[in-house]
Protein backbone atom coordinates (compact mmCIF):
# COMPACT_ATOMS: atom_id res chain seq x y z
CA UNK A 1 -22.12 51.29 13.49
CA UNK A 2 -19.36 50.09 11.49
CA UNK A 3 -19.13 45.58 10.84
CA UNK A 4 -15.93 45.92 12.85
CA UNK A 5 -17.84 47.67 15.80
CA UNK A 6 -20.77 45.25 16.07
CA UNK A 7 -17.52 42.39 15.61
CA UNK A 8 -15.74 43.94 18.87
CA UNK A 9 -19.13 44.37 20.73
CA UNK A 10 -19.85 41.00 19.73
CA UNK A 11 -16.83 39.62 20.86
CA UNK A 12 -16.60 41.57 24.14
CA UNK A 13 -20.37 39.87 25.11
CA UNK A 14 -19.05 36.47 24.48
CA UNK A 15 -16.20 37.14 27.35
CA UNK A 16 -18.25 38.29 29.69
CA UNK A 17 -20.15 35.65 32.45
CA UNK A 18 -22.85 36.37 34.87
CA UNK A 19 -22.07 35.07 38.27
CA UNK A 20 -25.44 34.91 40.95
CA UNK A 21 -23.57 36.27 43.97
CA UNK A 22 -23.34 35.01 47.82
CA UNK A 23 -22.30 34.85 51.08
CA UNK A 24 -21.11 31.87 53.47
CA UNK A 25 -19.70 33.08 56.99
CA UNK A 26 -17.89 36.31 55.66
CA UNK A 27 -16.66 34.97 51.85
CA UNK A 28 -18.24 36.71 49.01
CA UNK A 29 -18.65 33.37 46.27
CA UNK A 30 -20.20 33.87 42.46
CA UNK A 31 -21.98 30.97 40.90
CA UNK A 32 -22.36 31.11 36.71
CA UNK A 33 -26.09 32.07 36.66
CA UNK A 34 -26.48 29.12 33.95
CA UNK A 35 -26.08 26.81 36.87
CA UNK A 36 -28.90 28.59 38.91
CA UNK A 37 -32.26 27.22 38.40
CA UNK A 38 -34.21 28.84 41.55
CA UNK A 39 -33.20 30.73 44.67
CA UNK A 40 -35.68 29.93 47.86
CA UNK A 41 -35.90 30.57 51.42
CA UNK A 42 -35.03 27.83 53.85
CA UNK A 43 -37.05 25.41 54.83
CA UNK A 44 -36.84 22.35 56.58
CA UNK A 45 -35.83 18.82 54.56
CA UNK A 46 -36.05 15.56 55.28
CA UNK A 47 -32.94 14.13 56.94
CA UNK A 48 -31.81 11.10 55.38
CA UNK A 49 -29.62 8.62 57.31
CA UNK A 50 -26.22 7.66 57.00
CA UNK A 51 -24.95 10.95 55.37
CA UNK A 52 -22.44 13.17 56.17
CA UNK A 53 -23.07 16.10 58.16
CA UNK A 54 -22.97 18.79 55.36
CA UNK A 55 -25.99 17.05 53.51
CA UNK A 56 -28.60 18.02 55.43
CA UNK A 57 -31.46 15.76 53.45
CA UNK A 58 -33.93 16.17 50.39
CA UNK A 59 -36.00 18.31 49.43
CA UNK A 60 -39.25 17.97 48.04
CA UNK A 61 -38.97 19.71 44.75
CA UNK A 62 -42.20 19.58 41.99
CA UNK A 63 -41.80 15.80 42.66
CA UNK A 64 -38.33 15.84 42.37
CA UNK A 65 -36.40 14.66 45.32
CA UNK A 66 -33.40 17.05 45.47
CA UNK A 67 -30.35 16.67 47.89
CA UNK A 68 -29.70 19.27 49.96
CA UNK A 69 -25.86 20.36 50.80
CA UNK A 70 -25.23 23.14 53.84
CA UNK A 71 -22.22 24.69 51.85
CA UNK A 72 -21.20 26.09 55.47
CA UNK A 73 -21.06 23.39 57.14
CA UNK A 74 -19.20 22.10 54.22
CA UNK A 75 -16.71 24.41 54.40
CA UNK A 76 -15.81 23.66 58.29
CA UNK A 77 -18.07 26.93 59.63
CA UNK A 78 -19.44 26.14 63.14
CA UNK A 79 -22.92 26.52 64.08
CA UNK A 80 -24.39 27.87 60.83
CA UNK A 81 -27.88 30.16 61.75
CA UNK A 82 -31.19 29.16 59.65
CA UNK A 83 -33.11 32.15 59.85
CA UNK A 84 -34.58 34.34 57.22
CA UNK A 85 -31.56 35.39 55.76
CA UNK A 86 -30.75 31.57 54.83
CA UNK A 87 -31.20 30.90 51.26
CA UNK A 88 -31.47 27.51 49.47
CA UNK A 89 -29.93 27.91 45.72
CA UNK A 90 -30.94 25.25 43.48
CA UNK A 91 -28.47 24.48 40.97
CA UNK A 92 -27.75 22.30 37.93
CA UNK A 93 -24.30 20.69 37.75
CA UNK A 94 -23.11 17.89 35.06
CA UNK A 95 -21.59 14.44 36.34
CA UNK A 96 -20.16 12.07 34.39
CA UNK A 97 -22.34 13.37 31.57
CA UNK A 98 -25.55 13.37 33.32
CA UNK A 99 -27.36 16.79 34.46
CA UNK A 100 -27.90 16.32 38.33
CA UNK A 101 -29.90 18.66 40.77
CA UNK A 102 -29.09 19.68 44.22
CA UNK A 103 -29.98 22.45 46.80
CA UNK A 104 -26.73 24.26 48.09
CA UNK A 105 -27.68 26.12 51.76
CA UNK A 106 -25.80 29.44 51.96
CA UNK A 107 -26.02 32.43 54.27
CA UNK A 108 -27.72 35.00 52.09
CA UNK A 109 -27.40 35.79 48.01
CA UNK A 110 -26.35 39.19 47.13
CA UNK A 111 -26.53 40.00 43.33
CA UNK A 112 -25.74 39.37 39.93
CA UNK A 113 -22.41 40.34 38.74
CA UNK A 114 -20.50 40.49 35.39
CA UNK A 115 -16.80 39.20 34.73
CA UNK A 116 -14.97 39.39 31.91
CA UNK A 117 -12.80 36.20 31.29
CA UNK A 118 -9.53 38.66 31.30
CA UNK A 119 -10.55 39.58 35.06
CA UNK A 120 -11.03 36.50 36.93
CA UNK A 121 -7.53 36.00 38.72
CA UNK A 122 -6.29 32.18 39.04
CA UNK A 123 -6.77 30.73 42.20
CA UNK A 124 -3.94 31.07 44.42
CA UNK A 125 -2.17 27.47 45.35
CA UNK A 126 -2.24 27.43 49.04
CA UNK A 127 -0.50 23.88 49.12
CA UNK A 128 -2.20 20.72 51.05
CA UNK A 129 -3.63 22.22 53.82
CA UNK A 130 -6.43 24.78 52.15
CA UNK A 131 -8.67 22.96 49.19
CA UNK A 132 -9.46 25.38 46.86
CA UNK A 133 -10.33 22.76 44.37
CA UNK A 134 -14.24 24.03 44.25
CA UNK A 135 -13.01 27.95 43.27
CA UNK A 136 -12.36 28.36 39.81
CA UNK A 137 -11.20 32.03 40.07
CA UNK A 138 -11.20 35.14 41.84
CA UNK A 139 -12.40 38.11 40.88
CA UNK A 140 -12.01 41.89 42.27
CA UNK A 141 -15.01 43.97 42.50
CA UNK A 142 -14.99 47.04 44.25
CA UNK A 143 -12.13 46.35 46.01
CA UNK A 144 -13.90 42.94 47.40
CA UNK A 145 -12.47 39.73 46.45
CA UNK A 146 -15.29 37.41 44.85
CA UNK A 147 -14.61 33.62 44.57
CA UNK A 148 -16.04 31.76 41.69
CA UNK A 149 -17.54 28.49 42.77
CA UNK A 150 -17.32 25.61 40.71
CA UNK A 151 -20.63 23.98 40.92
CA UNK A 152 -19.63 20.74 39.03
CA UNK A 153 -16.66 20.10 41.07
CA UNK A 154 -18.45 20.69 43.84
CA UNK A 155 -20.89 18.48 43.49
CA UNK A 156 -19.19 16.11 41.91
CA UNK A 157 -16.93 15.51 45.24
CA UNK A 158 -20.34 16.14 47.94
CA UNK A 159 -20.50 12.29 48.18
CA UNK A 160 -24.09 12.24 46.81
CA UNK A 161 -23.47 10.98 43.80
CA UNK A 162 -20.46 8.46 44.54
CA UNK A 163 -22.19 5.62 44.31
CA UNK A 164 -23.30 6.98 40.44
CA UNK A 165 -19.37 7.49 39.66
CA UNK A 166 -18.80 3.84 41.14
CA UNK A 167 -21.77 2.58 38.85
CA UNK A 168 -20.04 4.06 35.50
């Protein structure tokens, strides 16, 4: 193998993402796998009062308490199931700086994917009525349109962590 070869391959590997798959209602999302610390089946949190409706409490993680956002309900989907399809992805987003935790609730995860920076599509600007500000890109696979979900973003405008933006 040729310098220029292992350059290219090289090269190629450093465009390419991961992206941990899912499903809310009947949207296919991708989350960077970096972002992913552990996937677990739902169980029930501890509601915490005054919230909105999407953050359905904390979870008890190794001692860590971890807030806990239902990305369906989130997105406007009505009457979200919590069976044993429900999956809790824990994930690790920056905020002003500072590596936060949190527990997104989705409808099931489906697999791993890889995208290459040259095939993640823009997001489409819908105008004011759709907020696509959490979807970095789309991307085509199989004929299926993936979103990619920003996880920073997102978490950055859940309203659990306002009152650390308001502190700064």
């Amino acid at each position: 193998m040729s310098a220029q070869n292992i350059t290219e391959d090289i090269t190629h590997l450093s465009s390419v993402n991961q992206y941990l798959t899912f499903r809310v209602g009947k949207e296919d999302y991708g989350i960077k796998i970096l972002s992913v610390q552990e996937i677990r089946g739902w169980e029930t949190v501890a509601r915490v009062p005054n919230t909105p409706h999407y953050i359905k409490g904390v979870l008890n993680l190794r001692g860590t308490a971890v807030p806990v956002i239902d990305m369906r309900l989130r997105m406007d989907l009505t009457n979200p199931k919590y069976d044993n399809t429900t999956v809790l992805i824990v994930v690790r987003a920056e905020i002003n700086g500072d590596e936060r935790i949190a527990g997104i609730v989705v409808d099931a995860v489906s697999d791993v994917m890889n995208a290459r920076s040259d095939e993640i599509r823009k997001t489409p600007d819908f105008g004011d009525r759709v907020n696509t500000e959490f979807i970095s890109g789309l991307v085509d696979v199989g004929g299926k349109m993936v979103m990619l979900f920003d996880v920073d973003t997102f978490m950055k405008h859940s309203d659990i962590y306002e009152h650390a933006e308001e502190a700064e």
